[in-house]
C-alpha atoms as a PDB file:
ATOM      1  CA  UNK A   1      25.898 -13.513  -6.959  1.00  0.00           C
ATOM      2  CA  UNK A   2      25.847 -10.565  -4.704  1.00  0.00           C
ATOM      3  CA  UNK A   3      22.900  -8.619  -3.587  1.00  0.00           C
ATOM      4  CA  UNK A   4      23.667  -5.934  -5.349  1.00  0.00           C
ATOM      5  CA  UNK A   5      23.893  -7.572  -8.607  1.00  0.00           C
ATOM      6  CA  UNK A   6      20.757  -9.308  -7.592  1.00  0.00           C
ATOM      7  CA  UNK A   7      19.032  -6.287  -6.921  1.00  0.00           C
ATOM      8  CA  UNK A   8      19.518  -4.997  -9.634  1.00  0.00           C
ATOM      9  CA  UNK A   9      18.704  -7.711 -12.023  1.00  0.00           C
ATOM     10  CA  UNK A  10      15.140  -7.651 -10.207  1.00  0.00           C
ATOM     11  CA  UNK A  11      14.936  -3.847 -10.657  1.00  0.00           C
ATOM     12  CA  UNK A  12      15.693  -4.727 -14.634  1.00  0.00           C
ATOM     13  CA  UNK A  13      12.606  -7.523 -14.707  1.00  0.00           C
ATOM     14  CA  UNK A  14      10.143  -5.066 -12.709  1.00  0.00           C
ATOM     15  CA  UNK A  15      10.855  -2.207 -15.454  1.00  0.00           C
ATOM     16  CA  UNK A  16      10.598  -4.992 -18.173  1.00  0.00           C
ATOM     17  CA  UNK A  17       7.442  -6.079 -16.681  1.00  0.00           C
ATOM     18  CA  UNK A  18       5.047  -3.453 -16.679  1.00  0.00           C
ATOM     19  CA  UNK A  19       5.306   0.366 -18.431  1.00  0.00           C
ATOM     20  CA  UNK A  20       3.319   1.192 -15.854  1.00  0.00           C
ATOM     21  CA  UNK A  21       5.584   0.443 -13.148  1.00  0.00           C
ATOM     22  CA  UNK A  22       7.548   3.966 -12.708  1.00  0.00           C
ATOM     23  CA  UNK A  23      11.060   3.701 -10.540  1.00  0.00           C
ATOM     24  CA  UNK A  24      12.909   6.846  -9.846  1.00  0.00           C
ATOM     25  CA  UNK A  25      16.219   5.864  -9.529  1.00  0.00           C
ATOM     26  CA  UNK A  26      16.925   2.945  -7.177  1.00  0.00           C
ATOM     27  CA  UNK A  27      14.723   0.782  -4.996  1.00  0.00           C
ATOM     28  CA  UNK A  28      15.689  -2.224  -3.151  1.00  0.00           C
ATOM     29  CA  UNK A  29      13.928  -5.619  -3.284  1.00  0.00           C
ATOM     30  CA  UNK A  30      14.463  -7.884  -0.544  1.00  0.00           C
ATOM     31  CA  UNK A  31      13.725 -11.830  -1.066  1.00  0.00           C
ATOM     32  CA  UNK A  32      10.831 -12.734  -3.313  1.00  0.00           C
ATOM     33  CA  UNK A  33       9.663 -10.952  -5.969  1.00  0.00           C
ATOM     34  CA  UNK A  34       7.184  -8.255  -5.150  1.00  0.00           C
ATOM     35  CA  UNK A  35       3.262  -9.397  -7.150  1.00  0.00           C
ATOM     36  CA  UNK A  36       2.105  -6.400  -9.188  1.00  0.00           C
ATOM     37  CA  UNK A  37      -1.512  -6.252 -10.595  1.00  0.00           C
ATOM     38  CA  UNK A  38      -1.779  -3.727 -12.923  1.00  0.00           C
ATOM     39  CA  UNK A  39      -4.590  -2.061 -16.052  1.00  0.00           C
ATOM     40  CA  UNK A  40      -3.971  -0.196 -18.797  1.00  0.00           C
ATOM     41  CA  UNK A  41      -4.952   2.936 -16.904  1.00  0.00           C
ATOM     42  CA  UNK A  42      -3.147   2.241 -13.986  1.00  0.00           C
ATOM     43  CA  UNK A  43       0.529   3.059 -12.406  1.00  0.00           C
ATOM     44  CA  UNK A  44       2.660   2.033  -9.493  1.00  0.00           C
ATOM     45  CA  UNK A  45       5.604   5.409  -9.371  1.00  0.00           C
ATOM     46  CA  UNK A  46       8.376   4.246  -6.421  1.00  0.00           C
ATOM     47  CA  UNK A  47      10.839   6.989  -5.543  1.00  0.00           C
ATOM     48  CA  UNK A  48      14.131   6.509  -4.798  1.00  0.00           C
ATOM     49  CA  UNK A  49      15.499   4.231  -2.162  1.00  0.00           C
ATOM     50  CA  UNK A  50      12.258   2.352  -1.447  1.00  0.00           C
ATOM     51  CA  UNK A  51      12.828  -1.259   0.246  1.00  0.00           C
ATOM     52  CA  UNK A  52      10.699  -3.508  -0.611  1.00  0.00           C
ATOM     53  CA  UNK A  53      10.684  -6.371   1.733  1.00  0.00           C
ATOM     54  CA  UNK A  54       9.351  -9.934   1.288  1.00  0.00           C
ATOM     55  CA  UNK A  55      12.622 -11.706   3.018  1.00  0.00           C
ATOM     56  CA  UNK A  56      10.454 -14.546   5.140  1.00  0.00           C
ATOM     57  CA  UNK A  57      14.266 -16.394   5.693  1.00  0.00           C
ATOM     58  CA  UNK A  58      16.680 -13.258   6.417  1.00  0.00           C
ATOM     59  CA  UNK A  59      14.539 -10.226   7.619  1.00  0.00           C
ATOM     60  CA  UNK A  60      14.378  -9.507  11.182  1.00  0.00           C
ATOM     61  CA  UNK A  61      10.934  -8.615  11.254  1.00  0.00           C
ATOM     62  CA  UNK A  62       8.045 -11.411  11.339  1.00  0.00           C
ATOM     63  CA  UNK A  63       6.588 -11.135   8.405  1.00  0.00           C
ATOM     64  CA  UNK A  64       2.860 -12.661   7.152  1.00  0.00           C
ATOM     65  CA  UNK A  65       3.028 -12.172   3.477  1.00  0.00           C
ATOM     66  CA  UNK A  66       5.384 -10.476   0.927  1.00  0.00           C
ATOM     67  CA  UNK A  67       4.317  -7.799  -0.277  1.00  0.00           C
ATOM     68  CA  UNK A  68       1.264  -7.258  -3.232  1.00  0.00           C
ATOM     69  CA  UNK A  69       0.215  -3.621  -5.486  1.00  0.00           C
ATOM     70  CA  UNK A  70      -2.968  -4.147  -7.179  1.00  0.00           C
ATOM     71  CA  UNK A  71      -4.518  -1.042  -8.930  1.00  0.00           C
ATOM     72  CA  UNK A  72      -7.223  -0.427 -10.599  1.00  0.00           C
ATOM     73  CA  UNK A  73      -8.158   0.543 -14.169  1.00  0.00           C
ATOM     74  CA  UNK A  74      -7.068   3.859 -13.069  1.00  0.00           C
ATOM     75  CA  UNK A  75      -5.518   3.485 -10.166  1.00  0.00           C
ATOM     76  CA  UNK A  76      -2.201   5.219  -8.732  1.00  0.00           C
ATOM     77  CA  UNK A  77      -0.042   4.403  -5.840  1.00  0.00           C
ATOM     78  CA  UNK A  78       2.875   6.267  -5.083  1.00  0.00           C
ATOM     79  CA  UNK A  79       5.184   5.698  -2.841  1.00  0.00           C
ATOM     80  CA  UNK A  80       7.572   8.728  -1.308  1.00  0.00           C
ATOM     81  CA  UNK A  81      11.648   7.791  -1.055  1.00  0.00           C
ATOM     82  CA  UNK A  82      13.265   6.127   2.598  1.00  0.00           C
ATOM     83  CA  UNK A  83       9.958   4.325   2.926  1.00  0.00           C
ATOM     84  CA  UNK A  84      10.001   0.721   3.850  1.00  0.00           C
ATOM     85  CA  UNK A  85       6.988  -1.365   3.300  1.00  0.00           C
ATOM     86  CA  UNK A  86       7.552  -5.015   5.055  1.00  0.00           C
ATOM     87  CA  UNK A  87       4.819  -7.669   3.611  1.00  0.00           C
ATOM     88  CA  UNK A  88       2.601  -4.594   3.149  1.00  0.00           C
ATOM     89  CA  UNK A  89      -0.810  -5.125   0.464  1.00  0.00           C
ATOM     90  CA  UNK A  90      -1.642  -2.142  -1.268  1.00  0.00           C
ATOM     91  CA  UNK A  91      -5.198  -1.697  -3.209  1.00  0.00           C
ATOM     92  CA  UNK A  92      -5.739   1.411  -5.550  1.00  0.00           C
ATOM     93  CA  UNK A  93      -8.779   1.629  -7.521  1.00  0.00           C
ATOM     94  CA  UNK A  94      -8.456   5.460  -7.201  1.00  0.00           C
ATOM     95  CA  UNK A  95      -5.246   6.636  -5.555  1.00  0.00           C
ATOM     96  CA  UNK A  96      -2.918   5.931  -2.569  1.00  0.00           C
ATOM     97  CA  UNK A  97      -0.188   8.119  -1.820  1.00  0.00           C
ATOM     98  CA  UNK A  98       2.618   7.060   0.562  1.00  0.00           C
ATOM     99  CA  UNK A  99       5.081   9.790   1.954  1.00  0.00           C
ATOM    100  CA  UNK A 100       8.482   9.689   2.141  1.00  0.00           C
ATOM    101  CA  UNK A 101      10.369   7.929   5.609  1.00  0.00           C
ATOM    102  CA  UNK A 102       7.651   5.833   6.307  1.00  0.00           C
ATOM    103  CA  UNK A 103       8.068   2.306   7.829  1.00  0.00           C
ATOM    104  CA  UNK A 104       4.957   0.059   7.398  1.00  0.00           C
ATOM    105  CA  UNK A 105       4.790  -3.222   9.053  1.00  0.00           C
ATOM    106  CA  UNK A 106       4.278  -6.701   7.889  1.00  0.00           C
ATOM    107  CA  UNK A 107       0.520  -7.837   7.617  1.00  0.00           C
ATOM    108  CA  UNK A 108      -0.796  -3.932   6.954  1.00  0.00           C
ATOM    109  CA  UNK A 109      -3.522  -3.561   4.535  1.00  0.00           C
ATOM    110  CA  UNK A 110      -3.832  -0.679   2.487  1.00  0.00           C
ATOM    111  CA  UNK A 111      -7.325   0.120   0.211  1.00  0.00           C
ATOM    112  CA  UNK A 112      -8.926   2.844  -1.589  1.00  0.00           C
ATOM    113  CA  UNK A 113     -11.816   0.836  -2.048  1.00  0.00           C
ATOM    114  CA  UNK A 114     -14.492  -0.994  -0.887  1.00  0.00           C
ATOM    115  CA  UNK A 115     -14.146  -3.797  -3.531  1.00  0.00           C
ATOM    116  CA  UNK A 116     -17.619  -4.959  -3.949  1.00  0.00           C
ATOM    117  CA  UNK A 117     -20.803  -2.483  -4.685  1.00  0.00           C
ATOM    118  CA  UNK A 118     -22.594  -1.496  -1.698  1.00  0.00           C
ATOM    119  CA  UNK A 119     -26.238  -1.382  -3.521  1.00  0.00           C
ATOM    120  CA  UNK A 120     -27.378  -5.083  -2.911  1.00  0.00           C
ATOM    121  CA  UNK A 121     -28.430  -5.050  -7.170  1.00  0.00           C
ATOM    122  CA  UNK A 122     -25.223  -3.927  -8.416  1.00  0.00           C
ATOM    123  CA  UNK A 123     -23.692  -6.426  -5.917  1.00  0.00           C
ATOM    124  CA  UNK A 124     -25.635  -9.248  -7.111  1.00  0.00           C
ATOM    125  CA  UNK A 125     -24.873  -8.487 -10.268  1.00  0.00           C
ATOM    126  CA  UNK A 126     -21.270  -8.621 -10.014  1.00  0.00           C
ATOM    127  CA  UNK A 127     -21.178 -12.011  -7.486  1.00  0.00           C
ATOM    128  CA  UNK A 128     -23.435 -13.423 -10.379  1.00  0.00           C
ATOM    129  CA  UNK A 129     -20.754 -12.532 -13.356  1.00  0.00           C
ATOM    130  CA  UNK A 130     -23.846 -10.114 -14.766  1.00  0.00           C
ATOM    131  CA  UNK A 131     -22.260  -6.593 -15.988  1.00  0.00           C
ATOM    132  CA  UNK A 132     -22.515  -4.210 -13.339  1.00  0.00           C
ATOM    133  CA  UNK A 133     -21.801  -0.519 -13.043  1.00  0.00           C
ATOM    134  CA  UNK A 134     -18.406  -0.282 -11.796  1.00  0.00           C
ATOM    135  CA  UNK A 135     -18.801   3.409 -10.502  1.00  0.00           C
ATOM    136  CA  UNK A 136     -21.225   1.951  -7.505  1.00  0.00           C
ATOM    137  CA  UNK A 137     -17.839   0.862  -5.965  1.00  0.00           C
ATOM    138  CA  UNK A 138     -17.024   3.119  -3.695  1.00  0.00           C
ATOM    139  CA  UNK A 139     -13.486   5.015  -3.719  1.00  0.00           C
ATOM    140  CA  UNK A 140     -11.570   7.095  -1.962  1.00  0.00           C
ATOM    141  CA  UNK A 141      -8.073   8.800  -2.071  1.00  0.00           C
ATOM    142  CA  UNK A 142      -5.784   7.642   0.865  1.00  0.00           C
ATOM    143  CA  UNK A 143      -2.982   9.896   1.855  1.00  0.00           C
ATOM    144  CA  UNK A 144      -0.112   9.134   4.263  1.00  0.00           C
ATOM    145  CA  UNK A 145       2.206  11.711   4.896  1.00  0.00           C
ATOM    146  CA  UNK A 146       5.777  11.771   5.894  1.00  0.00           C
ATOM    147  CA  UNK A 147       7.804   9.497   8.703  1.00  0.00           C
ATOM    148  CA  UNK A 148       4.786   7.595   9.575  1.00  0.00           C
ATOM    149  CA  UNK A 149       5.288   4.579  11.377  1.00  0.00           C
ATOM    150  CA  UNK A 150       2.370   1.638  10.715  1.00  0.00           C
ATOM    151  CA  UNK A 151       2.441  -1.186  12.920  1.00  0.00           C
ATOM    152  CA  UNK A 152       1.781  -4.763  12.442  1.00  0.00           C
ATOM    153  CA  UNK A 153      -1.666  -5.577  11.069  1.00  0.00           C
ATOM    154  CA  UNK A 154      -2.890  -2.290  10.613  1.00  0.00           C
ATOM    155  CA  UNK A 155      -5.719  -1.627   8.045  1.00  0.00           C
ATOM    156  CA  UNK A 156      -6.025   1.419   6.521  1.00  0.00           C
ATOM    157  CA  UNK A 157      -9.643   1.891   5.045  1.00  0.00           C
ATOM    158  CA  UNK A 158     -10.349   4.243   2.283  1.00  0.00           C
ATOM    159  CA  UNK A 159     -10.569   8.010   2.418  1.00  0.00           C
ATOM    160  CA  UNK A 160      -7.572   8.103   5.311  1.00  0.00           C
ATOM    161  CA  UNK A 161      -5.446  10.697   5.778  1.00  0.00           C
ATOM    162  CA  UNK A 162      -2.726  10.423   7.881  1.00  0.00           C
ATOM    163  CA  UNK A 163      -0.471  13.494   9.271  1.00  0.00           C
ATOM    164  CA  UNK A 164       3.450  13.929   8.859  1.00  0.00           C
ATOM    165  CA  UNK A 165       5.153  12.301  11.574  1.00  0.00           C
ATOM    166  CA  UNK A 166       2.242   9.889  13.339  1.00  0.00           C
ATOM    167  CA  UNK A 167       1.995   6.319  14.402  1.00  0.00           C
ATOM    168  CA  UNK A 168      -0.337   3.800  13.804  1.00  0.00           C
ATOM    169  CA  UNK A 169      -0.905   0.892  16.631  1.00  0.00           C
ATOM    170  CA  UNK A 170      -0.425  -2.489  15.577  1.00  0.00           C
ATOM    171  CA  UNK A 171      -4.029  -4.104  14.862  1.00  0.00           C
ATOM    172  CA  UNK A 172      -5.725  -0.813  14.424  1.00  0.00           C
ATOM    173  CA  UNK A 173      -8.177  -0.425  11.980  1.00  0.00           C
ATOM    174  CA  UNK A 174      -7.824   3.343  10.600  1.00  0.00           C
ATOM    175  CA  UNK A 175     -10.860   5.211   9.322  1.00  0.00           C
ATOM    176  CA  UNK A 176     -10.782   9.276   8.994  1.00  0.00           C
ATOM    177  CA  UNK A 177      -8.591  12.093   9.230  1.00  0.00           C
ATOM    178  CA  UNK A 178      -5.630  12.170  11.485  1.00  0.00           C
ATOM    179  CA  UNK A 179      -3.347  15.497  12.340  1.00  0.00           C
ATOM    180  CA  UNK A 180       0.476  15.400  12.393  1.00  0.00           C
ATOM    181  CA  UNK A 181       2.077  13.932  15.141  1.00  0.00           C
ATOM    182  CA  UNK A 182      -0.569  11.941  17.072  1.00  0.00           C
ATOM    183  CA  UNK A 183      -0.603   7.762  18.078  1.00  0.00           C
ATOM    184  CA  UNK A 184      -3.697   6.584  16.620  1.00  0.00           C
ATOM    185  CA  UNK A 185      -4.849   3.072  17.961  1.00  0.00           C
ATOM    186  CA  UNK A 186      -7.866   0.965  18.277  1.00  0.00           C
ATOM    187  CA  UNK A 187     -10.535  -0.684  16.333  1.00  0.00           C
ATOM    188  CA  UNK A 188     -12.024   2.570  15.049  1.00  0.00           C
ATOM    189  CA  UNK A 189      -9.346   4.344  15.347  1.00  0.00           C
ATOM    190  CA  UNK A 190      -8.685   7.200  17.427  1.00  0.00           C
ATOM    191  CA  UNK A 191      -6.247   9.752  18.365  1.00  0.00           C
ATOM    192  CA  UNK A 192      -4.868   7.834  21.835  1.00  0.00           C
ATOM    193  CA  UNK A 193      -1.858  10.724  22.898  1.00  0.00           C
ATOM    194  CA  UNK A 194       0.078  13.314  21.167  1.00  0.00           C
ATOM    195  CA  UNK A 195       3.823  13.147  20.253  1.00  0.00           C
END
């Protein structure tokens, strides 16, 4: 069977899926299957000529893991066209928008959220299986603009925005507001030279 064909049988199971799963137009899948989590309340939209890479035998790029969306009740991630995500994890409990042209590395994690309460009650609570008051999670929109490169094993925290045309250093552990056009490295980051 050729790629092609292959491709787009995978395109016709991730539509058949999940409703929630929007594709505009075509998106490429590269070895296994892509793992969606998705709520009622929640989408995934992927513009046009996304890759979506989890090729461990055939890629030339080392990757960790293939690559996971989990959103949410409501949570959105979008993800602009040209952009290549490469064993990327992506966590929306609120939204995270990806801009078109982007290449993200193998091993990056991407969140919205803190996961877990930060009150030590509510926290309890939920380690215990006791109802707890989901709105103690903390949330906050990430936005990455467009032709941003993110290196290997990047983590980007919630509340990050990231300007058109910047790179993030492998490793670095992102946190804040970033301008277009800037290297950001380190663990915070920080702006380490202009482009």
């Amino acid at each position: 069977m050729s790629i092609l064909n292959l491709n787009r049988i995978r395109l016709w199971m991730l539509r058949k899926q999940n409703r929630n799963i929007l594709i505009k137009n075509r998106i490429i899948i590269l070895g296994d299957f892509p793992y969606f989590k998705l709520f009622k309340g929640s989408k995934c939209i992927i513009h046009n000529n996304v890759v979506i890479n989890s090729d461990f035998r055939k890629t030339n790029t080392a990757l960790a893991y293939k690559c996971k969306f989990a959103m949410g009740y409501e949570g959105i991630i979008e993800i602009g066209e040209n952009t290549h995500l490469n064993g990327v994890s992506i966590t929306a409990y609120k939204n995270v928008k990806i801009g078109r042209d982007c290449q993200i590395a193998s091993a990056t994690f991407i969140t919205d959220t803190d996961f877990h309460p930060v009150d030590p009650v509510e926290r309890l609570k939920q380690v215990t299986k006791k109802p707890f008051n989901l709105d103690t999670v903390n949330k906050k929109e990430v936005i990455i603009g467009d032709n941003v490169w993110i290196g290997w094993g990047a983590i980007i925290l919630k509340g990050v925005e990231i300007g058109n045309n910047s790179i993030v250093a492998a490793g670095s552990v992102v946190t804040g507001k970033f301008p277009d056009n800037v290297i950001i490295a380190g663990n915070p980051a920080k702006v380490v030279k202009c482009i």
